[in-house]
N, C-alpha and C. Protein backbone atom coordinates (compact mmCIF):
# COMPACT_ATOMS: atom_id res chain seq x y z
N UNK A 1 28.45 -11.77 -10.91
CA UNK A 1 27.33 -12.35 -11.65
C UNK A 1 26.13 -12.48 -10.72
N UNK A 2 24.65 -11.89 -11.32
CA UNK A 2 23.61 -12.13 -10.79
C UNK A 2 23.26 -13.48 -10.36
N UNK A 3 22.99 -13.85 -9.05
CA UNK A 3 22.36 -15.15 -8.84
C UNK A 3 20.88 -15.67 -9.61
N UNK A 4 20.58 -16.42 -10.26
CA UNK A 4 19.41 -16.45 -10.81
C UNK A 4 17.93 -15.90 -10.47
N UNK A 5 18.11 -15.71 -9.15
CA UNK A 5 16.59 -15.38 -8.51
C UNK A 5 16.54 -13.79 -8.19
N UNK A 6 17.89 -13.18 -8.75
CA UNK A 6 18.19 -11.94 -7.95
C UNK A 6 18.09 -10.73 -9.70
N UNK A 7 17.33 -9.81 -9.28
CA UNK A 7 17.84 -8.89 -10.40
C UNK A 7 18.53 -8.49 -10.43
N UNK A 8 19.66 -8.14 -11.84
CA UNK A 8 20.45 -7.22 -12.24
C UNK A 8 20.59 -6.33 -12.26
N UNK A 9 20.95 -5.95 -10.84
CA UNK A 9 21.17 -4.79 -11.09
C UNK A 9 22.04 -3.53 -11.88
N UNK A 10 23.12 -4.32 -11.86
CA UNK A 10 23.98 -3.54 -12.83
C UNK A 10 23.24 -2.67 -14.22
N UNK A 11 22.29 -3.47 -14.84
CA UNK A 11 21.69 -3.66 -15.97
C UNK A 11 20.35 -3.41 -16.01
N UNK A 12 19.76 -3.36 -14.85
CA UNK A 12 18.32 -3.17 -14.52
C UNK A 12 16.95 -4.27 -15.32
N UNK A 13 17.97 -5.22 -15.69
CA UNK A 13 17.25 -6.53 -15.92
C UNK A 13 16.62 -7.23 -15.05
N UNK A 14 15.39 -7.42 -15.09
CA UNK A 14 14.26 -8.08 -14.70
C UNK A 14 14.34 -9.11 -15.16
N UNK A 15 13.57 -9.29 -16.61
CA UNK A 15 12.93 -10.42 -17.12
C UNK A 15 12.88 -9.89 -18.62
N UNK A 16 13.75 -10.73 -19.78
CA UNK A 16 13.77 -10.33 -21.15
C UNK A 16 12.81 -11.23 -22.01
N UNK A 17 12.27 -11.91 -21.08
CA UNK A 17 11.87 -13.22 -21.74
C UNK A 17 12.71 -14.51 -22.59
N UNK A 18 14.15 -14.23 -22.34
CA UNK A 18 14.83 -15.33 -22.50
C UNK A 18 14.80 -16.56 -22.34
N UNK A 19 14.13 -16.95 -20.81
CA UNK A 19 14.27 -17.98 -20.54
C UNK A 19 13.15 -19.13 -21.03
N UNK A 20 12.19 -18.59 -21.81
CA UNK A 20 10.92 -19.39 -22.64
C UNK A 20 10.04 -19.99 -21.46
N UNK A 21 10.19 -20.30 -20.12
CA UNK A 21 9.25 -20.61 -19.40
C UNK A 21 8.70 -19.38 -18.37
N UNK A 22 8.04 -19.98 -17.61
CA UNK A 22 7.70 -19.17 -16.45
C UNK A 22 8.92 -18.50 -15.45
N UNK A 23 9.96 -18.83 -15.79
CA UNK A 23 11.11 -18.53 -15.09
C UNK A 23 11.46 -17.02 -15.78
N UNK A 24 11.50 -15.76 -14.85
CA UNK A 24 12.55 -14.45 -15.11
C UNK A 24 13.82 -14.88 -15.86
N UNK A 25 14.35 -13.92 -16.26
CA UNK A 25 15.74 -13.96 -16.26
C UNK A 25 16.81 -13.68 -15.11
N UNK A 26 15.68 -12.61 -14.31
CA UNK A 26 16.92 -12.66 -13.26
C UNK A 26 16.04 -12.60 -11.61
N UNK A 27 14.53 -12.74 -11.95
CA UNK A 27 14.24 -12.59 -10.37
C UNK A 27 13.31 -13.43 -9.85
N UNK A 28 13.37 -14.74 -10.53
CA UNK A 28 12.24 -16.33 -10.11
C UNK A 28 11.41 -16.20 -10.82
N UNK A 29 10.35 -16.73 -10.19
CA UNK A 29 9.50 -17.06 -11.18
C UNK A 29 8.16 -16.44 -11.03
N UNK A 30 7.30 -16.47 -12.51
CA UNK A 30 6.02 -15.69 -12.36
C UNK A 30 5.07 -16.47 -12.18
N UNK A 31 3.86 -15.73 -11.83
CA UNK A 31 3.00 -16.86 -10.98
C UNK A 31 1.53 -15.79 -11.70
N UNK A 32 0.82 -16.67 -11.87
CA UNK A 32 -1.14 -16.23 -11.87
C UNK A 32 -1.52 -15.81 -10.98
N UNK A 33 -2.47 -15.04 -10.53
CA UNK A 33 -3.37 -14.75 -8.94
C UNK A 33 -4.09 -14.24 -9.01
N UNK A 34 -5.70 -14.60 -9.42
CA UNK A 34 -7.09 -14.56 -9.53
C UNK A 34 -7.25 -14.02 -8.51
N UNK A 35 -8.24 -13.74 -8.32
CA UNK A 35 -9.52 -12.97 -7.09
C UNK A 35 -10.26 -14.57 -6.77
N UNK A 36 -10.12 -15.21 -7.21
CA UNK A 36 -10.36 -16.85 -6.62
C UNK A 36 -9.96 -16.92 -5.34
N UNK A 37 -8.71 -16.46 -4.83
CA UNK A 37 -8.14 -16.57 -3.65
C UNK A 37 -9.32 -15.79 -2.78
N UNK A 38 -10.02 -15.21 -3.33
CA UNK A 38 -10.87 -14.30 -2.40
C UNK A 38 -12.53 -14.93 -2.62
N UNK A 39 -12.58 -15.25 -3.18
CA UNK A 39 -14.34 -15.85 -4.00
C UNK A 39 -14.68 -15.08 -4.94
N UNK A 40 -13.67 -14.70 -5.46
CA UNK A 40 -13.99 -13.92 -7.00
C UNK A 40 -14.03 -15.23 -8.08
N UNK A 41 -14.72 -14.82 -9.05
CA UNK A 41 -15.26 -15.98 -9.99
C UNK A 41 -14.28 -15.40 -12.05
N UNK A 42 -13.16 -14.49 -11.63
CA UNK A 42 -12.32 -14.62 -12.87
C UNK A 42 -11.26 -15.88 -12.74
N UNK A 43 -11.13 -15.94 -13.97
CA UNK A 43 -9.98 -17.22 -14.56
C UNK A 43 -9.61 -16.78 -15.93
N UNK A 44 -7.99 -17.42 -15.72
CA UNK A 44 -6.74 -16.85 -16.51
C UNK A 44 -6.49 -18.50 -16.88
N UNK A 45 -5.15 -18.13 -17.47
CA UNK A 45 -3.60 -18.63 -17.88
C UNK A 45 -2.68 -17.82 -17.65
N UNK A 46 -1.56 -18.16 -17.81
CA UNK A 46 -0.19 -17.63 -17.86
C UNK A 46 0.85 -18.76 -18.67
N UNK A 47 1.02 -18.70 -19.91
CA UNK A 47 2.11 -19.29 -20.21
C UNK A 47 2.51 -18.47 -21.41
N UNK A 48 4.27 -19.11 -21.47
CA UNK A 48 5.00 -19.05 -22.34
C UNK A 48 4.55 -18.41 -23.83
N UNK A 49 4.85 -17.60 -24.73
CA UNK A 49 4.16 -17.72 -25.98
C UNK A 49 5.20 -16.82 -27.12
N UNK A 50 4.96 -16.51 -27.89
CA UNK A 50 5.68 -15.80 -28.79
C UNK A 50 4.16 -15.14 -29.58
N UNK A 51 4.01 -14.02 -29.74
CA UNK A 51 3.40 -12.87 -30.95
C UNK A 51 4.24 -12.29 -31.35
N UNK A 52 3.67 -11.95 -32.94
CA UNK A 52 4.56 -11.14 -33.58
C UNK A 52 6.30 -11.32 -33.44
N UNK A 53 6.46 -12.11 -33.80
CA UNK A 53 8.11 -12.35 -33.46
C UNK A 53 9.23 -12.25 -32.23
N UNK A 54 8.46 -11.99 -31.12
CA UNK A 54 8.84 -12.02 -30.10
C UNK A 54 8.60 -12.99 -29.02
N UNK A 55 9.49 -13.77 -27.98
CA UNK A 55 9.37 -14.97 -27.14
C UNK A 55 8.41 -13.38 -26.06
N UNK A 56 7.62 -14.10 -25.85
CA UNK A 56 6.68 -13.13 -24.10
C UNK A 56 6.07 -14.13 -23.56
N UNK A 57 5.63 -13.19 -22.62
CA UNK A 57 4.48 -14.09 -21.17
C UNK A 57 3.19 -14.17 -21.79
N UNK A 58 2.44 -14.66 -21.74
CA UNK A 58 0.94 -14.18 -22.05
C UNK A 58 -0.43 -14.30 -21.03
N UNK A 59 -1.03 -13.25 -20.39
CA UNK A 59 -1.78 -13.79 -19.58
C UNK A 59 -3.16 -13.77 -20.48
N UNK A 60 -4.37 -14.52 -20.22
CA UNK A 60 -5.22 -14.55 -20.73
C UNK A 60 -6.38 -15.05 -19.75
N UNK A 61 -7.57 -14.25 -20.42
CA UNK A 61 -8.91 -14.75 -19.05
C UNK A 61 -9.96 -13.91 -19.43
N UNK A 62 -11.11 -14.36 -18.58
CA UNK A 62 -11.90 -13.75 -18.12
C UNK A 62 -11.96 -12.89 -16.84
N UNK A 63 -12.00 -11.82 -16.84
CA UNK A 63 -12.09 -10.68 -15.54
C UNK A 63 -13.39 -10.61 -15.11
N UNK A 64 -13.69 -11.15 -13.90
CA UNK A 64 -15.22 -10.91 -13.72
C UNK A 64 -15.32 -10.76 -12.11
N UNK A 65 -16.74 -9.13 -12.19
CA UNK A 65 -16.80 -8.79 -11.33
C UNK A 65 -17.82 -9.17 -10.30
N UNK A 66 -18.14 -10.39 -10.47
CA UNK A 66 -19.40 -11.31 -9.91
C UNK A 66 -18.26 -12.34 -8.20
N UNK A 67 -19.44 -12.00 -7.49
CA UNK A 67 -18.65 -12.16 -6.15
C UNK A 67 -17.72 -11.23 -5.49
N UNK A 68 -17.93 -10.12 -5.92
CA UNK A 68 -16.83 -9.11 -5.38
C UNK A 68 -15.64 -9.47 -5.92
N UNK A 69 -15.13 -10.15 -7.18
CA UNK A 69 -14.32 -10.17 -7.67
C UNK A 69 -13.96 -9.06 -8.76
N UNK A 70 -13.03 -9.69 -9.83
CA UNK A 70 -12.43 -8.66 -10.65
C UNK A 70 -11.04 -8.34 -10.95
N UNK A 71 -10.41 -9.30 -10.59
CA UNK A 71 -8.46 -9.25 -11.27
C UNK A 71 -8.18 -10.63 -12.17
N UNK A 72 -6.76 -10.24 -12.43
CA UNK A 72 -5.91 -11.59 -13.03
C UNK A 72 -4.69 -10.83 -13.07
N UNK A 73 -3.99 -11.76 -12.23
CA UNK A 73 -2.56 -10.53 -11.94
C UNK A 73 -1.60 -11.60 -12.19
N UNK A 74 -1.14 -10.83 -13.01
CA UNK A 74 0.89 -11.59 -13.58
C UNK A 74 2.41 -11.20 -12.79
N UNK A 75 2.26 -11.81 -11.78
CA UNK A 75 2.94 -11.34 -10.76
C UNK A 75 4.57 -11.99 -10.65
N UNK A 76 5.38 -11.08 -9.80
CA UNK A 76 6.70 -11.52 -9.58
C UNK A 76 7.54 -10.96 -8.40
N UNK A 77 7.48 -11.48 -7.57
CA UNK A 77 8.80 -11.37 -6.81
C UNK A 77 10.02 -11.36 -6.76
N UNK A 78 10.93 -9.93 -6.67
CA UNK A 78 11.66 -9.60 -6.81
C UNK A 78 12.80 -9.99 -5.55
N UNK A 79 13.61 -10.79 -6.18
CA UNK A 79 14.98 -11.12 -5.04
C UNK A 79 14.45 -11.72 -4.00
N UNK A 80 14.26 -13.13 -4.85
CA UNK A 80 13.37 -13.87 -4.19
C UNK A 80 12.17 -13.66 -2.76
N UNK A 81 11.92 -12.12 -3.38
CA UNK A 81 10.53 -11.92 -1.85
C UNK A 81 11.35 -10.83 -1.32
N UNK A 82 12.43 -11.17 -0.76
CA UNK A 82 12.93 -10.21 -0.22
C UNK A 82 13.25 -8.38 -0.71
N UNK A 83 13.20 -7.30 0.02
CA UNK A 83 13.14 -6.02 -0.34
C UNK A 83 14.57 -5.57 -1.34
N UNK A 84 13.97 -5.25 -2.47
CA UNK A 84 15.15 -4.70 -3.42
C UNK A 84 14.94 -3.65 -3.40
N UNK A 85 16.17 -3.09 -3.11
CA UNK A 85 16.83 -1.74 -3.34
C UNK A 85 17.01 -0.64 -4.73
N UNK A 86 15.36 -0.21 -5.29
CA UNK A 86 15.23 0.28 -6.66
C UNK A 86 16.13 1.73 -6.60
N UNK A 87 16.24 2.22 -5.47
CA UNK A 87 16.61 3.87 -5.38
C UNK A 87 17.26 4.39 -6.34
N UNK A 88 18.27 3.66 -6.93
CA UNK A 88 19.04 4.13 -8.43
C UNK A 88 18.34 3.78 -9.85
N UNK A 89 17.31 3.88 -9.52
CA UNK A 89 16.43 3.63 -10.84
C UNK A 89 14.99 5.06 -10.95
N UNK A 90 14.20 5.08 -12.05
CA UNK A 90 13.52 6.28 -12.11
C UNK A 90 12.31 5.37 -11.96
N UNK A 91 11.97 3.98 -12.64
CA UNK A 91 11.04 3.63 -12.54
C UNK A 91 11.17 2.02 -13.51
N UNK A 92 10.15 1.91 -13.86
CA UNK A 92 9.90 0.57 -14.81
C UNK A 92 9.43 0.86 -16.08
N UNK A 93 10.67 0.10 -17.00
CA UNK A 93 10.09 -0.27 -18.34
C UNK A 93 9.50 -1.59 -18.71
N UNK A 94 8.45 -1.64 -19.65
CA UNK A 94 7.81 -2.88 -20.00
C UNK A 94 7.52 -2.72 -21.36
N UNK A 95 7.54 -3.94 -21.90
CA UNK A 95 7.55 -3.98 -23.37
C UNK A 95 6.25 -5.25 -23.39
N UNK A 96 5.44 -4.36 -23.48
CA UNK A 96 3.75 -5.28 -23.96
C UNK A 96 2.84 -5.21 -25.42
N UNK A 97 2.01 -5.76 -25.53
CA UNK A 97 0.99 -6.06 -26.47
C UNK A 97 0.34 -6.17 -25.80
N UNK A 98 -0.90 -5.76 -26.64
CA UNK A 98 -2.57 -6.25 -25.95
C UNK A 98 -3.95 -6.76 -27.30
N UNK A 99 -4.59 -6.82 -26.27
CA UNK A 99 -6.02 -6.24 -27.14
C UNK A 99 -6.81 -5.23 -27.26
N UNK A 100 -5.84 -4.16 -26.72
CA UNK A 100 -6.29 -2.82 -26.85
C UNK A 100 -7.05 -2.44 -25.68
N UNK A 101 -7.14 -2.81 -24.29
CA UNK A 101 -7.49 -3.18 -22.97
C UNK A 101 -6.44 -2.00 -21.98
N UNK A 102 -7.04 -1.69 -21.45
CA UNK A 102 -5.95 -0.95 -20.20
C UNK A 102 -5.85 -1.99 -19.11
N UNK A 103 -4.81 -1.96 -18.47
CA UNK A 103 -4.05 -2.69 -17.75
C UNK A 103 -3.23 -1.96 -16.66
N UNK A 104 -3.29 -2.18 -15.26
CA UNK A 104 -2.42 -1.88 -14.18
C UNK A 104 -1.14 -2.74 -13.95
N UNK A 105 -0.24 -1.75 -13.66
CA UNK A 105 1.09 -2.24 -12.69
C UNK A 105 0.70 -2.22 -11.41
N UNK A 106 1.21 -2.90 -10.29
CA UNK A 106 0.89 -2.54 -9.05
C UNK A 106 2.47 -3.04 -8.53
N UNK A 107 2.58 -2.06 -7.57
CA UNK A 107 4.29 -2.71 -6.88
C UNK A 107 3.60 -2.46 -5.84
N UNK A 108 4.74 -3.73 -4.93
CA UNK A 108 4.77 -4.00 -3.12
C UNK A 108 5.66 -3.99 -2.96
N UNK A 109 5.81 -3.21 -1.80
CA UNK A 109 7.01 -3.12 -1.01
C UNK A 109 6.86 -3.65 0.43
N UNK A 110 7.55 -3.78 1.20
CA UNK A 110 7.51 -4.30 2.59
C UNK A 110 7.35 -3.95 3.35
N UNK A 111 6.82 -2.47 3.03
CA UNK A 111 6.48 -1.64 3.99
C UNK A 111 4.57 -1.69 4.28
N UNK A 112 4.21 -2.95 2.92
CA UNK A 112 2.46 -3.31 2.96
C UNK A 112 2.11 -4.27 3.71
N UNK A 113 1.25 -4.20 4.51
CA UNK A 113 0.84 -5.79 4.92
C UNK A 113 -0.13 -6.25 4.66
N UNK A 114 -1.03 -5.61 4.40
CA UNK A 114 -2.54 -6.26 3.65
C UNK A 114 -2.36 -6.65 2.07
N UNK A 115 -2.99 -7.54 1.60
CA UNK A 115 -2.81 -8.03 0.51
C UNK A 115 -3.12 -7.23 -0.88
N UNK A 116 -4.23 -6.26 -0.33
CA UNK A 116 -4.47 -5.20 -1.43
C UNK A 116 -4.26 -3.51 -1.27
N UNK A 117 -3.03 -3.56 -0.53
CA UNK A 117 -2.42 -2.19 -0.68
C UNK A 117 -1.11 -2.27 -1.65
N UNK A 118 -1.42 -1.62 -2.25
CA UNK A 118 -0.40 -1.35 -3.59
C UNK A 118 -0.04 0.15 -3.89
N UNK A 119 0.83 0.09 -5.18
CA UNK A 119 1.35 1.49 -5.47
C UNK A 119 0.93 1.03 -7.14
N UNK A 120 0.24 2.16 -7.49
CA UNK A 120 -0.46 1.85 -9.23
C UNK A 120 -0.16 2.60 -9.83
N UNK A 121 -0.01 2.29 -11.50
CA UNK A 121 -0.48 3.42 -12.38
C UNK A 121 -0.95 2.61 -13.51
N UNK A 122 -1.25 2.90 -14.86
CA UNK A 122 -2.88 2.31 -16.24
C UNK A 122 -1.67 2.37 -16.65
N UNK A 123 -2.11 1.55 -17.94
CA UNK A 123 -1.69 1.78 -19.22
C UNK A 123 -2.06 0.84 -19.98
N UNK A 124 -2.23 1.19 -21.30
CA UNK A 124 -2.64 0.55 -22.47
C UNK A 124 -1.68 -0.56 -22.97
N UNK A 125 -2.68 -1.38 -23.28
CA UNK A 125 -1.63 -2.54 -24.43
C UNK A 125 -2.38 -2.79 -25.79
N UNK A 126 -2.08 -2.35 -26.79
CA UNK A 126 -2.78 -2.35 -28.30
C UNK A 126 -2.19 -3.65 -28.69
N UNK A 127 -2.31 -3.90 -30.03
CA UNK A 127 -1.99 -4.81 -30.81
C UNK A 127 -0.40 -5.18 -31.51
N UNK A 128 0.41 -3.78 -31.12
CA UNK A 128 1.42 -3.99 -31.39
C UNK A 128 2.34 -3.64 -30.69
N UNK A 129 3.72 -4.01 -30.57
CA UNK A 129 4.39 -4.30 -29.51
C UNK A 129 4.98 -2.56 -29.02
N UNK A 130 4.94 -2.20 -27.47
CA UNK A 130 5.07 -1.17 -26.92
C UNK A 130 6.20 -1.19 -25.78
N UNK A 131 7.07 -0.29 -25.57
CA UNK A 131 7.57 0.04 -24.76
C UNK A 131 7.37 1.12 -23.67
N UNK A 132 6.70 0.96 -22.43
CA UNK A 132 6.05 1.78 -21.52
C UNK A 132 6.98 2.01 -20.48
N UNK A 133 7.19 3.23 -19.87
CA UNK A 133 8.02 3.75 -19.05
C UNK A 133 6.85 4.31 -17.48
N UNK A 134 7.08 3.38 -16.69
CA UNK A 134 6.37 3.71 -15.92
C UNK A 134 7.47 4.45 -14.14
N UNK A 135 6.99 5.65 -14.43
CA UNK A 135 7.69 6.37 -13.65
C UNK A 135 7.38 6.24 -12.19
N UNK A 136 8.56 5.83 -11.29
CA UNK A 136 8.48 5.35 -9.47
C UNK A 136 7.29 6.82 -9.44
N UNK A 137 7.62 8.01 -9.64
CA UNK A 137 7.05 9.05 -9.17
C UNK A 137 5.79 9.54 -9.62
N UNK A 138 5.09 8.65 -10.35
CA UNK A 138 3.88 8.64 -11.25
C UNK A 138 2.63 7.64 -9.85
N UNK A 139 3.47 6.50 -9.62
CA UNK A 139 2.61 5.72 -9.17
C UNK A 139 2.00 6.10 -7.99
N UNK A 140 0.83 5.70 -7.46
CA UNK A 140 -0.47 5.98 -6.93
C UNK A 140 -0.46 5.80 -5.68
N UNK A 141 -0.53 5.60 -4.77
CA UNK A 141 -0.98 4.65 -3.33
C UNK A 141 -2.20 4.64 -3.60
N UNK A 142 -2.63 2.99 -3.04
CA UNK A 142 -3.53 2.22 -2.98
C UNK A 142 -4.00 1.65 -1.76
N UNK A 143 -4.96 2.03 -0.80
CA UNK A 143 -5.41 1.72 0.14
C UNK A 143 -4.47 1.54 1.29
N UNK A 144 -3.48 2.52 1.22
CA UNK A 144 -2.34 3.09 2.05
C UNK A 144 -2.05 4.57 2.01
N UNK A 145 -1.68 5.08 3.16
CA UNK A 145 -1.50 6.20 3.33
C UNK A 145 0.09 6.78 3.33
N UNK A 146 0.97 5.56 3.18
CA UNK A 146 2.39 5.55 3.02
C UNK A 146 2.68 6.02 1.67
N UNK A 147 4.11 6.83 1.78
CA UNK A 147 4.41 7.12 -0.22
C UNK A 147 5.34 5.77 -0.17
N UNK A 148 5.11 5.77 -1.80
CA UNK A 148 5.69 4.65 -2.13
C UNK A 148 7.28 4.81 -1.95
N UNK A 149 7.97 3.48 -1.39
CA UNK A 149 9.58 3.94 -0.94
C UNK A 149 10.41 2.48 -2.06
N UNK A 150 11.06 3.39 -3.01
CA UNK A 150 11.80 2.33 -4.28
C UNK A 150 12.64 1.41 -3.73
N UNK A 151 13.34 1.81 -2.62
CA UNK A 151 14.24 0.64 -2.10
C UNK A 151 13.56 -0.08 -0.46
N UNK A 152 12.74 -0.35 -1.33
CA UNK A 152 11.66 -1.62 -0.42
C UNK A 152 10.90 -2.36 -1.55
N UNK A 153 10.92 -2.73 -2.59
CA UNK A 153 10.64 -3.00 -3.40
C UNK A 153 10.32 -4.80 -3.42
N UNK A 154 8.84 -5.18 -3.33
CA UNK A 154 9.20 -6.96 -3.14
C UNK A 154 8.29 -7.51 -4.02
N UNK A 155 7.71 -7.15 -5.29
CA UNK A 155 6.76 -7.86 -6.10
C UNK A 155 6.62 -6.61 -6.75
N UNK A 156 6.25 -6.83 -8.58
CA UNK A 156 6.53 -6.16 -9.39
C UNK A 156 4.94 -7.01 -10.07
N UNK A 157 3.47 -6.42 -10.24
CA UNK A 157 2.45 -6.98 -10.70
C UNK A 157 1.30 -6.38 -11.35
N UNK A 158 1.62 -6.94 -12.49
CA UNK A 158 0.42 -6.51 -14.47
C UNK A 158 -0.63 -7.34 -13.92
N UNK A 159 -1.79 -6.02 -14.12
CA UNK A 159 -2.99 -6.64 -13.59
C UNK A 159 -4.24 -6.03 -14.45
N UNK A 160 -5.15 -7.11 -15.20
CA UNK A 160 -5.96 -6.87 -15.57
C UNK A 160 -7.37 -6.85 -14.60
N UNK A 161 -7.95 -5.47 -14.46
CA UNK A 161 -8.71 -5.39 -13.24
C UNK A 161 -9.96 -4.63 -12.84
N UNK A 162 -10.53 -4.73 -12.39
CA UNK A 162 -11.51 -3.75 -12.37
C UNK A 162 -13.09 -3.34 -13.14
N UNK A 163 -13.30 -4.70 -14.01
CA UNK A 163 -14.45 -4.20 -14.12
C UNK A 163 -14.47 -5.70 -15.32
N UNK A 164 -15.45 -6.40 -15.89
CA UNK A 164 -16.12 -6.87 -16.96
C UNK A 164 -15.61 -7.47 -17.81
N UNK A 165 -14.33 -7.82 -18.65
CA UNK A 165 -13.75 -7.95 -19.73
C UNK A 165 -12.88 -9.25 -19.78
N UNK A 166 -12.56 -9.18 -21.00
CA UNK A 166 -11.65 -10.51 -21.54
C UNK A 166 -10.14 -9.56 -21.40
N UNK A 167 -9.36 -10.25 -20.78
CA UNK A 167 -7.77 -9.94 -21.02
C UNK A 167 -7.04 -10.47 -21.83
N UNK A 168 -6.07 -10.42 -22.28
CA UNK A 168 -4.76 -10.63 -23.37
C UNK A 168 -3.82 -9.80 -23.10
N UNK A 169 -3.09 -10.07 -22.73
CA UNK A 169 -1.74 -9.03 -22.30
C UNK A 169 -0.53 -10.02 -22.70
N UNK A 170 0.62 -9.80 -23.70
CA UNK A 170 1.52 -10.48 -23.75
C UNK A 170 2.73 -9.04 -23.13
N UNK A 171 4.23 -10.07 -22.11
CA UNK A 171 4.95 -9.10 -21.46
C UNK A 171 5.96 -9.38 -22.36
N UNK A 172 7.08 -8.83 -22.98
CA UNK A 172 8.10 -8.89 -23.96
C UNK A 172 9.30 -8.65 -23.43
N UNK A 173 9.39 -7.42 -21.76
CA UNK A 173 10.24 -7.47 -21.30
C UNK A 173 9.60 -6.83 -19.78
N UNK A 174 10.85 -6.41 -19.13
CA UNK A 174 10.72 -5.47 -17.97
C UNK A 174 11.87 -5.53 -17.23
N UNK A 175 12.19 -4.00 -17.30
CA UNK A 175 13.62 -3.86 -16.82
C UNK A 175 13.34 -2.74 -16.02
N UNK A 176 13.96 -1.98 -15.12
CA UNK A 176 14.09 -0.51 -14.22
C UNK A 176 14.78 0.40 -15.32
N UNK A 177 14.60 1.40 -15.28
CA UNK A 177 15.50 2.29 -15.71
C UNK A 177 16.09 3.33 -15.10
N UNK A 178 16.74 4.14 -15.78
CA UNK A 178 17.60 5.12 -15.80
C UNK A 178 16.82 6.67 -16.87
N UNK A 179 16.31 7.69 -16.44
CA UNK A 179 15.89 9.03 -17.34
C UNK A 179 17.02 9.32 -18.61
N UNK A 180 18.17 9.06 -17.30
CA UNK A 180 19.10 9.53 -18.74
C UNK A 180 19.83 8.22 -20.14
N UNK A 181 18.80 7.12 -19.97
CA UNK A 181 18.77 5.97 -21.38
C UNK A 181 17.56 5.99 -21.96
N UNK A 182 17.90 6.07 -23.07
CA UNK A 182 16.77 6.26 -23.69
C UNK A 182 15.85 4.88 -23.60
N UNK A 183 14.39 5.24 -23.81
CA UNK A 183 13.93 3.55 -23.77
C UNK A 183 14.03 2.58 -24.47
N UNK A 184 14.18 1.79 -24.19
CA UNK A 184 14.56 -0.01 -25.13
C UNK A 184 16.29 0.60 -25.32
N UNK A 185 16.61 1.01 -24.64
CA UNK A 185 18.41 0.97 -24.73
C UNK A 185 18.82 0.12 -24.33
């Protein structure tokens, strides 16, 4: 049995939104993180919520690019901080809603030490509920010259970013997968 703070691996369970608070299901807890930390002038929430018949996360805010700012990131640390071992997985599924807004993933691994080197890729969140398959071999490097390595894996983070706008992003799930399950299996 998974320790509470640890993902499932067996199962590639993350976070089903079971637990109705800020708490994962299987890898601690999620946390807010503005560009405030930097003198950026956006502000969020993050709580608990249910749309459309489903228990999710919901982040919500203003994104603003005044002060060299410009995020609101829904973040999580995986096995409690420490480096998880994704290598038997293809990538990440997420099951979101939006307001019709594009939205970044960004993963860290332990192989980053600056606060804004990441591994990225977009994607949309509309109005009704989606299942997105975001492939390890899709994602980007971000102000690193390293490829991204799956089993170093230490924060898993939905980020509304980059320019002007109001966010709404509700998360419904997020699990790793497998190519050969189909999605939402």
């Amino acid at each position: 049995m998974a320790c509470p703070n640890q993902v499932n691996a067996s199962t590639g369970l993350i976070d089903d939104r079971s637990a109705g608070t800020l708490q994962s299901s299987h890898a601690g807890n999620w946390q807010l993180v503005t560009d405030q930390v930097m003198g950026g002038r956006s502000s969020g929430e993050l709580v608990p919520d249910h749309y459309l018949g489903k228990s999710c996360l919901r982040m919500r805010g203003l994104v603003s690019t005044a002060n060299n700012g410009g995020f609101l990131q829904l973040a999580l640390d995986l096995d409690d901080g420490r480096r998880f071992d994704a290598s038997i997985y293809d990538g990440l599924e997420i099951v979101v809603a939006g307001n019709n807004e594009r939205y970044n993933i960004h993963l860290r691994t332990s192989n980053l030490w600056l606060p804004w080197q990441s591994y990225r890729a977009s994607f949309a969140a509309g109005p009704q509920w989606r299942t997105i398959r975001i492939s390890f071999s899709d994602v980007e490097a971000y102000r690193t010259s390293g490829r991204f390595l799956s089993d170093r894996l230490i924060r898993v983070g939905l980020v509304a970013i980059g320019r002007d706008f109001v966010a709404d992003l509700c998360v419904g799930g997020l699990y790793f997968y497998h190519n050969d399950v189909a999605p939402g299996a």
